[in-house]
C-alpha atoms as a PDB file:
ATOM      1  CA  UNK A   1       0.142   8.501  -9.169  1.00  0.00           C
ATOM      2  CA  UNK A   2       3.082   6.788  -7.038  1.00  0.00           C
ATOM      3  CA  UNK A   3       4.124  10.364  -6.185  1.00  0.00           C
ATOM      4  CA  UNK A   4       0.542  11.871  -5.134  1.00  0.00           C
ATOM      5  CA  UNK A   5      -1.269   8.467  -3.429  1.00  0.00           C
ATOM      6  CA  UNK A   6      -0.630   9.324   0.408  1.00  0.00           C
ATOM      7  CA  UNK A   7      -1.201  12.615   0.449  1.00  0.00           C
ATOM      8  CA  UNK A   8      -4.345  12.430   2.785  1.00  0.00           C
ATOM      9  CA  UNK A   9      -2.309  10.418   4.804  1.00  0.00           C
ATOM     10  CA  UNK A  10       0.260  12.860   4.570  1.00  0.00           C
ATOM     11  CA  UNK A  11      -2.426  14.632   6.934  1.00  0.00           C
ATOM     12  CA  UNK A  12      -4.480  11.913   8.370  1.00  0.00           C
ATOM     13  CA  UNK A  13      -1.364   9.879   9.323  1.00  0.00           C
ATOM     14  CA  UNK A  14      -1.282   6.381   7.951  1.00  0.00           C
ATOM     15  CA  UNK A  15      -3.594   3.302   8.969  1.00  0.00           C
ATOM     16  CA  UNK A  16      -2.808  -0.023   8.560  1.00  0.00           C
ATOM     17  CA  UNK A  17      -5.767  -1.364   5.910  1.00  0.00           C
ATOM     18  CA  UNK A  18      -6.468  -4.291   8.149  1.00  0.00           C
ATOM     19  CA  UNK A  19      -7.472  -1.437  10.678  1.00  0.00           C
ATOM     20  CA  UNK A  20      -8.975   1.284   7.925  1.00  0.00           C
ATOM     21  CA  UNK A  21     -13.056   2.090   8.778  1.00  0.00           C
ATOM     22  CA  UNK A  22     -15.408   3.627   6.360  1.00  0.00           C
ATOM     23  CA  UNK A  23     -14.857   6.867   8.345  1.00  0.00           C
ATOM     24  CA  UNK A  24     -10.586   7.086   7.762  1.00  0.00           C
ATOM     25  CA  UNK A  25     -10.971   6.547   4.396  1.00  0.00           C
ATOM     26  CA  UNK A  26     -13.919   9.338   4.492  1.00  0.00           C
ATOM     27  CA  UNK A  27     -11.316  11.516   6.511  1.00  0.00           C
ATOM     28  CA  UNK A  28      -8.414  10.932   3.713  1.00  0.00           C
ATOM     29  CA  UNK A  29     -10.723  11.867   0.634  1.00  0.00           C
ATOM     30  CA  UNK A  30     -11.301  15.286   3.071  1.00  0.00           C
ATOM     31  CA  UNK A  31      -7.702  15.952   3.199  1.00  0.00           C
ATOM     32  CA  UNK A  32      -7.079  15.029   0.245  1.00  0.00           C
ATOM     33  CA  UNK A  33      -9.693  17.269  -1.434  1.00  0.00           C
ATOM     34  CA  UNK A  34      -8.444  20.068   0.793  1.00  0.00           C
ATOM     35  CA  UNK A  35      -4.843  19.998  -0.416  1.00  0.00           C
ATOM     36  CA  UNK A  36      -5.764  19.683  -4.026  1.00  0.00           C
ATOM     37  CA  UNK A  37      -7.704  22.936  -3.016  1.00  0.00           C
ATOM     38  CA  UNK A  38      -4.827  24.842  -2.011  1.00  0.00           C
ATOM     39  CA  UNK A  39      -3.152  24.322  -5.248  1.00  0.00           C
ATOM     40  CA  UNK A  40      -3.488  26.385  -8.330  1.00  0.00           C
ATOM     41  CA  UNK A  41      -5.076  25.642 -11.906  1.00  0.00           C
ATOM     42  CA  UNK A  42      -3.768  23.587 -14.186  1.00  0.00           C
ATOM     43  CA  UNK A  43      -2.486  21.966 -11.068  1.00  0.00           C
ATOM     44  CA  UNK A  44      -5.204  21.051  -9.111  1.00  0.00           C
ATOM     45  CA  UNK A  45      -7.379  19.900 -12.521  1.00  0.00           C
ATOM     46  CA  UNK A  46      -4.389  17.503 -12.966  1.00  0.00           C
ATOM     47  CA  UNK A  47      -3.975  16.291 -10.191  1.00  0.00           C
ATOM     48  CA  UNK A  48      -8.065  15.910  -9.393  1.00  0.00           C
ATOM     49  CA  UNK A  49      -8.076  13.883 -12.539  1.00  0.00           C
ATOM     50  CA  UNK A  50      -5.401  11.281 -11.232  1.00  0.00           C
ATOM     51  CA  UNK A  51      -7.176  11.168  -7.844  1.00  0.00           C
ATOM     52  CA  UNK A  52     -10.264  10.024  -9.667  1.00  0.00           C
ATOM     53  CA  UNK A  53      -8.198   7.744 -12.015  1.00  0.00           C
ATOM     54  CA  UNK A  54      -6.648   5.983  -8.879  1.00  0.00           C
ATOM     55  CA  UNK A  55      -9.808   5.467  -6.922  1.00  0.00           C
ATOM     56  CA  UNK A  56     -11.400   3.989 -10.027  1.00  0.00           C
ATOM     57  CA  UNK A  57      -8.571   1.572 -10.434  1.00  0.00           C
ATOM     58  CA  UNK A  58     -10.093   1.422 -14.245  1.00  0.00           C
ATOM     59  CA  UNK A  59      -6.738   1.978 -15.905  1.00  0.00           C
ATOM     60  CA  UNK A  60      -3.560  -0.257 -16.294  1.00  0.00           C
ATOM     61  CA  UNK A  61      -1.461   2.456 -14.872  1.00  0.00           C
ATOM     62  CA  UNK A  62      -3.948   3.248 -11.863  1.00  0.00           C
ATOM     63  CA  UNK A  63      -3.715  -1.065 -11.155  1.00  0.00           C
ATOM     64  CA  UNK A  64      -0.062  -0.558 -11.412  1.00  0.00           C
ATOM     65  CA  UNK A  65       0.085   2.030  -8.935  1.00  0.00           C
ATOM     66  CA  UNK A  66      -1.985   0.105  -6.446  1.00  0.00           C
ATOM     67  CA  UNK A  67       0.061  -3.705  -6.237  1.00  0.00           C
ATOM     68  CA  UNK A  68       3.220  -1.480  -6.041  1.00  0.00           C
ATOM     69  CA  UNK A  69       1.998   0.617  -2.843  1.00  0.00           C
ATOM     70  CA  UNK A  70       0.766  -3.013  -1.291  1.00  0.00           C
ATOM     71  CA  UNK A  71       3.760  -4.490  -2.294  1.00  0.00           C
ATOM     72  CA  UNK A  72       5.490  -1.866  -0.286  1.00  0.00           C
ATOM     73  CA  UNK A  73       3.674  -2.417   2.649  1.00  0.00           C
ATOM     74  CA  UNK A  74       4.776  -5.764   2.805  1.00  0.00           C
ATOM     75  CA  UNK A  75       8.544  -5.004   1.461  1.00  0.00           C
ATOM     76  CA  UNK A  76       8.438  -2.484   4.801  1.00  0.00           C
ATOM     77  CA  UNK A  77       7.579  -5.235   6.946  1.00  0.00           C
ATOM     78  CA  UNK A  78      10.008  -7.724   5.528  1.00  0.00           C
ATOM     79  CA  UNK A  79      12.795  -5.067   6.821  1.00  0.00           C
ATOM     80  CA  UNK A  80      11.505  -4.092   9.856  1.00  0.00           C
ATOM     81  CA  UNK A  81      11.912  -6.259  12.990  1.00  0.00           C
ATOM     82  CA  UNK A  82       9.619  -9.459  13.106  1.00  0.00           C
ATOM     83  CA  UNK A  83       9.318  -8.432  17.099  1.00  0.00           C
ATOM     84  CA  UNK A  84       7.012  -5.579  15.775  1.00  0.00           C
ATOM     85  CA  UNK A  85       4.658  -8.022  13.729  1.00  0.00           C
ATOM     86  CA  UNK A  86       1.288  -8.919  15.363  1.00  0.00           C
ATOM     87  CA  UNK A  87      -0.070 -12.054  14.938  1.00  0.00           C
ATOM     88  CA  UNK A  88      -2.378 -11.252  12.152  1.00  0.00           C
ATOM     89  CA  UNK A  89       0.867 -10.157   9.938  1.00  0.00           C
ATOM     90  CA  UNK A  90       2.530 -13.387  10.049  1.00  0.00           C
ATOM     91  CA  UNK A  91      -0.184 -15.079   7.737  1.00  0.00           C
ATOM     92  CA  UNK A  92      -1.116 -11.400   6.056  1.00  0.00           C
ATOM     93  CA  UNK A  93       2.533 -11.039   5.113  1.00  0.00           C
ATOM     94  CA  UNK A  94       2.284 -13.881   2.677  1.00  0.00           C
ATOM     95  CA  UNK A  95      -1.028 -13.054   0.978  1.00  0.00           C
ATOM     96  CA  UNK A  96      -1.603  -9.195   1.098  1.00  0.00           C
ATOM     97  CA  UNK A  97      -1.067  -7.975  -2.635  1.00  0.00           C
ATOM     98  CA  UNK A  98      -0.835 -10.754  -4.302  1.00  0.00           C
ATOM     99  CA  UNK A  99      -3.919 -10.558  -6.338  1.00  0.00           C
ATOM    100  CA  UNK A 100      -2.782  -7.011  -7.052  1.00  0.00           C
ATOM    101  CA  UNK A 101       0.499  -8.301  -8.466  1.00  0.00           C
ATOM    102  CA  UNK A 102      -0.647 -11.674 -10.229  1.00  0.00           C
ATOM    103  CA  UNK A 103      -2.036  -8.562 -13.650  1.00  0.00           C
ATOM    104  CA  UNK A 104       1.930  -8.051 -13.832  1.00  0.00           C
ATOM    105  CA  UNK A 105       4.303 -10.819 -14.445  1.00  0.00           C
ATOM    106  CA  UNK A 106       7.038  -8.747 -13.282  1.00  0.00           C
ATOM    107  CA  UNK A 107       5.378  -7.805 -10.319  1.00  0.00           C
ATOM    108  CA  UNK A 108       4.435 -11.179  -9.566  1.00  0.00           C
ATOM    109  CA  UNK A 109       7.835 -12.660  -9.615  1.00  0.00           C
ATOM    110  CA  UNK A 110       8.176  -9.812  -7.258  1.00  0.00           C
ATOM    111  CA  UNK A 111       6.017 -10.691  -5.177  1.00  0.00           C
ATOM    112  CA  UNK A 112       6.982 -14.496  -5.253  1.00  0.00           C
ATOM    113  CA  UNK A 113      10.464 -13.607  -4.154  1.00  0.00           C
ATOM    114  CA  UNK A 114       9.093 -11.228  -1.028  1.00  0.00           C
ATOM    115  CA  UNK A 115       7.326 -14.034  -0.204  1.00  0.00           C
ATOM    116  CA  UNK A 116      10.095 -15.960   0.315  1.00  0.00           C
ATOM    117  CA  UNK A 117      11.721 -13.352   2.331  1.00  0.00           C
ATOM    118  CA  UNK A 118       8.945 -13.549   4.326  1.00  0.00           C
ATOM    119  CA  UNK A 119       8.479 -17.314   5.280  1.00  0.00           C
ATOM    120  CA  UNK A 120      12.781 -16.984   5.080  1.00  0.00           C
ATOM    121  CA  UNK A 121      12.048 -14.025   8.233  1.00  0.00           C
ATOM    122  CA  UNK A 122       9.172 -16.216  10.083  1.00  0.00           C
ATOM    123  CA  UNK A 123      11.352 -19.213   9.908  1.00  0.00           C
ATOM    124  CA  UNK A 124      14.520 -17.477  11.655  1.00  0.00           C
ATOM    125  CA  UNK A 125      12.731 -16.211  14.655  1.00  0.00           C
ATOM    126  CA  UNK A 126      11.003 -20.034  15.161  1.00  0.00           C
ATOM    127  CA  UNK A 127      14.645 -20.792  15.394  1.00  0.00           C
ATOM    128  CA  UNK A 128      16.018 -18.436  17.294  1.00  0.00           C
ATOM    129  CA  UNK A 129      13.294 -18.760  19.980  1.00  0.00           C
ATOM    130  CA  UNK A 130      13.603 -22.694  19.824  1.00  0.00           C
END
């Protein structure tokens, strides 16, 4: 699942979900239905079935998936330079996928220690601009 979840936006480029419409998700289930196309049987069965899996979210492993491709959104923006944050990410940073995470226990000491890192990366640049 880890391995196939982006491939729409392999094509469609990706959108942050705070900007994602009705109509880019719409676009990504195209693309992604059009790769899976392209690929032979027992292939494109298998990997059809995952799709559906992952969309349903229904399954431990499909949940799983999910809080660890939020998680690293917000690992990704943790390492990048806060200069590139808007204003929205600063308070996003410390909630987005934490609901996700809170089903593992591992995932949500994870997340507890990005979290950190995050209010450890606000706090820096309040001091370096004071």
């Amino acid at each position: 699942m880890c391995l196939i979840h982006d491939f729409g936006e392999a094509i469609t480029g990706d959108i942050p979900s705070f900007l994602k419409t009705k109509d880019h998700e719409e676009t990504e289930e195209s693309a992604v239905k059009a790769l899976l196309s392209a690929l032979p049987e027992p292939q494109r069965g298998e990997l059809s079935k995952l799709v559906v899996e992952m969309d349903a979210l229904a399954t431990t492993e499909a949940r799983l998936y999910k809080a660890l491709d939020k998680l690293e959104a917000v690992i990704q923006h943790n390492e990048s330079d806060i200069c590139t944050w808007l204003p929205l990410e600063y308070e996003l940073q410390q909630t987005y996928a934490q609901e996700n995470a809170a089903e593992f226990p591992y995932l949500k000491e994870l997340r507890a220690l990005m979290l950190k890192d995050t209010l450890k990366k606000i706090e820096d640049a309040k001091e370096k601009q004071a």
